[in-house]
Protein backbone atom coordinates (compact mmCIF):
# COMPACT_ATOMS: atom_id res chain seq x y z
CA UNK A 1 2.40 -0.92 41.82
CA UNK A 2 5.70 -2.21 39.93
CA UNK A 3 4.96 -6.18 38.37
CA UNK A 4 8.36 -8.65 38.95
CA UNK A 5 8.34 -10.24 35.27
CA UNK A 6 11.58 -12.07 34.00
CA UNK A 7 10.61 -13.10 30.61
CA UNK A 8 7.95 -12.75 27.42
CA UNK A 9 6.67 -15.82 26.03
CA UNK A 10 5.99 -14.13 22.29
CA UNK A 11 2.83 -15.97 20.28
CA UNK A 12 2.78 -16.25 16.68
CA UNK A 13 -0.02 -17.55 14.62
CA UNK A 14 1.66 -18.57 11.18
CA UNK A 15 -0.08 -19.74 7.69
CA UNK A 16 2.55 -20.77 5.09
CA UNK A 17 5.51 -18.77 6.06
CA UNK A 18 8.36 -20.64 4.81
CA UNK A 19 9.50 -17.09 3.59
CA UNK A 20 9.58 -15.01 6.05
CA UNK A 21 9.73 -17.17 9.51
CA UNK A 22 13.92 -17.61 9.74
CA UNK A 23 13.80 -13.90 9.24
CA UNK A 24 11.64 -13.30 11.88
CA UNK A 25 13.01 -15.53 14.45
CA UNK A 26 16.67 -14.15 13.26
CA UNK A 27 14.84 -10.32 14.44
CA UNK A 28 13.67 -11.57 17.47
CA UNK A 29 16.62 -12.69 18.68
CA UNK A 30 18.88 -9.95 17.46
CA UNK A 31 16.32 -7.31 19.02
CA UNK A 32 14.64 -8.93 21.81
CA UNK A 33 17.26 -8.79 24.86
CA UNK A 34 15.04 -9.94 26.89
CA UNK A 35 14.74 -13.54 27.79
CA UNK A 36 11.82 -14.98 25.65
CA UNK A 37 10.07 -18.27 24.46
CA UNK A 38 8.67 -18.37 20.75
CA UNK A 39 5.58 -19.99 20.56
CA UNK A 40 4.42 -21.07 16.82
CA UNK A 41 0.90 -21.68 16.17
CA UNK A 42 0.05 -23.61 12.84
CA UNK A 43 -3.54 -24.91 11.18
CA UNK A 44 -2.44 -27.32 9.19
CA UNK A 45 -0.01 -29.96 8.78
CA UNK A 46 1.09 -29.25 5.23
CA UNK A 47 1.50 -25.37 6.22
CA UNK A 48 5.20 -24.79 4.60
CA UNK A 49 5.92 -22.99 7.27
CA UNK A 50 6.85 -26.56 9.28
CA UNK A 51 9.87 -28.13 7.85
CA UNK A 52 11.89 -24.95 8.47
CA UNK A 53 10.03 -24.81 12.58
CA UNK A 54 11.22 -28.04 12.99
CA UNK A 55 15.08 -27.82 12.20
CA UNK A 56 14.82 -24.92 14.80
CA UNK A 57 13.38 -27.02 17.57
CA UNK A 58 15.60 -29.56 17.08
CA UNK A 59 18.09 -26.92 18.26
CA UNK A 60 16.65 -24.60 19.94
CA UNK A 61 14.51 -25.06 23.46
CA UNK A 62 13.40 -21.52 23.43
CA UNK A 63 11.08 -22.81 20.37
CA UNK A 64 7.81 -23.90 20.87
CA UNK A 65 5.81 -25.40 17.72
CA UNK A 66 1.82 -25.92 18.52
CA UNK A 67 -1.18 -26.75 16.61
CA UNK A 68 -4.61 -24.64 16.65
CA UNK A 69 -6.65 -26.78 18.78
CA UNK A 70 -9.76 -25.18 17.71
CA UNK A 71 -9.70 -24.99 14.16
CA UNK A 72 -8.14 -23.18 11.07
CA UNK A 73 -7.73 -19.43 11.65
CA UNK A 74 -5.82 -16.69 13.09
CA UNK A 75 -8.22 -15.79 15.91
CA UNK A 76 -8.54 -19.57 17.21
CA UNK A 77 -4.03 -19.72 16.46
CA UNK A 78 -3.87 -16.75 19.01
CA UNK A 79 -6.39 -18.29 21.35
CA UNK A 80 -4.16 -21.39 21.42
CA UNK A 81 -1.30 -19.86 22.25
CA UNK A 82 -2.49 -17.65 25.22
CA UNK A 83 -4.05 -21.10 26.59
CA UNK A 84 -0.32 -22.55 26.52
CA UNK A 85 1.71 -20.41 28.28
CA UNK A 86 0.35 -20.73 32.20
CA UNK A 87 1.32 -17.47 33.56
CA UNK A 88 3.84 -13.90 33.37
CA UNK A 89 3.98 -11.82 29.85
CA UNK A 90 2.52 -12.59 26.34
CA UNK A 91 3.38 -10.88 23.17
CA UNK A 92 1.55 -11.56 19.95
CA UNK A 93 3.50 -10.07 16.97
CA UNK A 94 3.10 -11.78 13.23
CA UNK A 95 5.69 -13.98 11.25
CA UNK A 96 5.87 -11.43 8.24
CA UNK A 97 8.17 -8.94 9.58
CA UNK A 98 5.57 -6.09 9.99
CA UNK A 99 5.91 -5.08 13.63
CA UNK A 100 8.63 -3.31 15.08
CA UNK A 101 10.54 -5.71 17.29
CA UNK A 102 12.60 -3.01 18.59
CA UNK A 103 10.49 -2.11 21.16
CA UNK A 104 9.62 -5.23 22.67
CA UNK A 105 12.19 -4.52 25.37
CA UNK A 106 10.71 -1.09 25.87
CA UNK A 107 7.27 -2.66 26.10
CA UNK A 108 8.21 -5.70 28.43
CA UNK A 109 9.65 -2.13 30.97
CA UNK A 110 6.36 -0.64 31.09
CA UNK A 111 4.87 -4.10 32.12
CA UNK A 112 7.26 -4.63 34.63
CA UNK A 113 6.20 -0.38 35.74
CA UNK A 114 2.52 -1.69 36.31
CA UNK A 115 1.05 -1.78 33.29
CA UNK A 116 -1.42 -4.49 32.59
CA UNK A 117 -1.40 -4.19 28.56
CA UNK A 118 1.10 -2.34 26.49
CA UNK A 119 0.09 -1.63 22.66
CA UNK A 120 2.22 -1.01 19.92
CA UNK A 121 0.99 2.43 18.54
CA UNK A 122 1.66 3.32 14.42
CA UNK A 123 -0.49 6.37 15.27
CA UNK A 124 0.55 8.19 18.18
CA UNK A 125 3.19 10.82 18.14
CA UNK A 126 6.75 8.70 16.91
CA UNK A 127 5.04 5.90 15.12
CA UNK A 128 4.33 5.22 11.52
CA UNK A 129 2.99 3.00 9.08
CA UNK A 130 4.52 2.11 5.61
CA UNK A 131 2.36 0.51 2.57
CA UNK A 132 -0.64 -1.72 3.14
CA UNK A 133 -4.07 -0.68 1.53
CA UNK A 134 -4.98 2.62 2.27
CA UNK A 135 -8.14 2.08 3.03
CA UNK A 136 -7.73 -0.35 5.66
CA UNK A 137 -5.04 2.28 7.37
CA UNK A 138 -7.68 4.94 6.96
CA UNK A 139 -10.88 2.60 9.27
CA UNK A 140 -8.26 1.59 11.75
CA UNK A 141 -7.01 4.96 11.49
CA UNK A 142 -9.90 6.52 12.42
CA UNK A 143 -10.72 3.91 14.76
CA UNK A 144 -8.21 4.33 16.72
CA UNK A 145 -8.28 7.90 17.36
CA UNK A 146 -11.77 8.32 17.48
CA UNK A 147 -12.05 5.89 20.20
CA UNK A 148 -9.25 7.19 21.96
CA UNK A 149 -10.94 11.36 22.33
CA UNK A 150 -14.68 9.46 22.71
CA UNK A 151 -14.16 6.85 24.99
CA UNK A 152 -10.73 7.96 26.86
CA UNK A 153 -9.15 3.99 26.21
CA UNK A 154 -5.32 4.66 26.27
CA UNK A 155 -4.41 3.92 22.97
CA UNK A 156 -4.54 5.20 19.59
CA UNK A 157 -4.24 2.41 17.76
CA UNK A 158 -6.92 -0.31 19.36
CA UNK A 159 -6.76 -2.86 16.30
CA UNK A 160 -3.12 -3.14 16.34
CA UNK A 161 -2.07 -6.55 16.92
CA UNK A 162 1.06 -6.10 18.20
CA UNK A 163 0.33 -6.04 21.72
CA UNK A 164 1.51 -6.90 25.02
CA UNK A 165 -0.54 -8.93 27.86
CA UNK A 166 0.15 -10.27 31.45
CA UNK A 167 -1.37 -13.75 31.89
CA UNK A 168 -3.53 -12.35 34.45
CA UNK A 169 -5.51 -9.95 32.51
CA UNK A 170 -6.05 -12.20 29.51
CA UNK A 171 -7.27 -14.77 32.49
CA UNK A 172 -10.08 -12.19 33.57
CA UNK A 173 -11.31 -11.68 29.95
CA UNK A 174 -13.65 -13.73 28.47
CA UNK A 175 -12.90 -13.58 24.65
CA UNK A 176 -16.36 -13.55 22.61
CA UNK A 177 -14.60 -12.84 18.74
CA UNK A 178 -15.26 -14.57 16.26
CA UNK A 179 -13.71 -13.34 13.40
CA UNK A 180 -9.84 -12.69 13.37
CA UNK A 181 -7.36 -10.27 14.25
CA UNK A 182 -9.96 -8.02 16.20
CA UNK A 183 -9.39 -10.31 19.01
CA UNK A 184 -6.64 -7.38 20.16
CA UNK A 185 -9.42 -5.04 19.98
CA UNK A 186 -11.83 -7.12 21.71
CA UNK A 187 -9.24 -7.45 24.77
CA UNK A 188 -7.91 -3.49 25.34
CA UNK A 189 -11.50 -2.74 25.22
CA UNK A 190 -12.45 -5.29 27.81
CA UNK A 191 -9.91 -4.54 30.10
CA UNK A 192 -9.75 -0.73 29.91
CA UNK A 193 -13.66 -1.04 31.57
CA UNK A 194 -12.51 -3.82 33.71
CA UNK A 195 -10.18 -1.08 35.09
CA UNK A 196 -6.66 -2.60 34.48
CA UNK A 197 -3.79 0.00 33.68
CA UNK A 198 -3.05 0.06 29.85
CA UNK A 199 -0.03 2.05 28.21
CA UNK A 200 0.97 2.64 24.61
CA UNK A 201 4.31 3.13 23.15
CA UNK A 202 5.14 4.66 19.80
CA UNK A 203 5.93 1.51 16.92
CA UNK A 204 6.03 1.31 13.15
CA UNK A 205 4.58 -1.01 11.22
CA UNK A 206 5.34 -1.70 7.55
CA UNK A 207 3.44 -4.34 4.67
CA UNK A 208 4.90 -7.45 4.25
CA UNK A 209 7.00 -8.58 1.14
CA UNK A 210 6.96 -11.96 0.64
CA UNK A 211 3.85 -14.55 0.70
CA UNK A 212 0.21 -13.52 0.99
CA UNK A 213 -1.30 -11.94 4.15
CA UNK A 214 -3.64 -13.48 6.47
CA UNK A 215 -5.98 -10.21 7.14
CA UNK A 216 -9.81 -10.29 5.61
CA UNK A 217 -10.77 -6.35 5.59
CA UNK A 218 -14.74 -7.16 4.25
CA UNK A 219 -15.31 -10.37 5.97
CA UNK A 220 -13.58 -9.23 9.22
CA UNK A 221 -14.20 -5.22 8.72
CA UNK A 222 -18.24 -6.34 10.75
CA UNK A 223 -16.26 -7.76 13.60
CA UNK A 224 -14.17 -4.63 14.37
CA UNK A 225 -17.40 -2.25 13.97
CA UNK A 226 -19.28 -4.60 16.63
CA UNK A 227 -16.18 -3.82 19.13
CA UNK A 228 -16.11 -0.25 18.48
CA UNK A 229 -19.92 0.20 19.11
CA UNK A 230 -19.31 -1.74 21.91
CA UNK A 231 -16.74 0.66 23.38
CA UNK A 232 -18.87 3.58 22.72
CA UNK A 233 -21.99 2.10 24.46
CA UNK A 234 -19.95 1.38 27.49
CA UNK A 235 -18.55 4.69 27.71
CA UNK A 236 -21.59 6.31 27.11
CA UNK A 237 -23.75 4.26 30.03
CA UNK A 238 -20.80 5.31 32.22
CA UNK A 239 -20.95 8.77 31.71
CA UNK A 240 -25.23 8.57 32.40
């Protein structure tokens, strides 16, 4: 069963990116053909990030500026953001370049082929990741694979946040994180047992370089582990 989407509403959560957010709006609309709303998410009203949203809203009604209505953080920015758009596709990519914009077009197809969630993949066969700690790239690493030959979820990257939602699924889910960016996790997990239709597509992903980044490996690093126990439990009471 084909889905009849016309646009992506695209979510992202930002924390002082004066540096890097023209940039990123520039990539979005030089590699996103498809038609899109923006949707920034801010914590704070001194975030530098604002003076530079606002001369684009003036001018631009594709550009949505919110603020986190439940507190400072990326998890409760993301959580905003899927409560504002009321229905059809959400992407949540990050304001620092990383993800690979390129394919949002590719991903938006495969939504509009069925699919209920479509994850950007740095470890399946075509995609890569450049820089960043490598110990964080070897847990998610091995998260990700591990998961995907235990448990059979359709993806080989689960804590990759760039990912791809229809309103409907994200609807369904009740979102129990508490901690950050493992709210992606949280979700393909969720829904892969809830039975909806999941697809990855290869995607590169590289550090940033400007400003600081938002991710908290030890305090967050629990939060992922509780997710990926979580996944294996459920697989394992299905298969007994």
């Amino acid at each position: 069963m084909t889905n009849i989407y016309s646009s992506i509403n695209i979510v992202i959560p930002v924390y002082n990116e004066k540096e890097n957010i023209r940039s990123t709006l520039a990539e979005i609309e030089h590699k996103v053909k498809t038609a899109h709303r923006v949707f920034i998410i801010y914590d704070f009203d001194e975030d530098d990030t604002l003076p530079v949203i606002k001369e684009k809203v003036d001018k631009n009604e594709g550009i949505v500026l919110l603020k986190n209505k439940y507190g400072r953080g990326v998890l409760n920015a993301i959580k905003t953001g899927f409560e504002a758009v009321d229905e059809g596709v959400i992407l949540v990519t990050m304001a620092d370049l990383s993800d690979d914009l390129s394919k949002v077009d590719e991903m938006f197809k495969k939504i509009n082929e069925g699919y209920d969630i479509v994850c950007g993949s740095r470890y399946m066969k075509g995609g890569e990741q450049k820089g960043g700690p490598w110990f964080k790239k070897l847990l998610s690493r091995t998260a990700g694979i591990s998961l995907h030959f235990l448990t059979g979820l359709p993806t080989h990257d689960v804590t990759n946040s760039f990912k791809m939602y229809t309103k409907k699924v994200l609807d369904d889910i009740k979102i129990e994180s508490q901690g950050g960016f493992e709210i992606g996790m949280e979700l393909v997990i969720k829904a892969f047992q809830k039975g909806y239709r999941i697809k990855e597509v290869p995607s590169s992903w590289h550090d940033r370089e400007k400003g600081k980044t938002r991710f908290k490996l030890w305090k967050w690093l629990p939060k992922y582990m509780k997710w990926y126990f979580f996944a294996i439990k459920a697989s394992y009471r299905l298969m007994n």
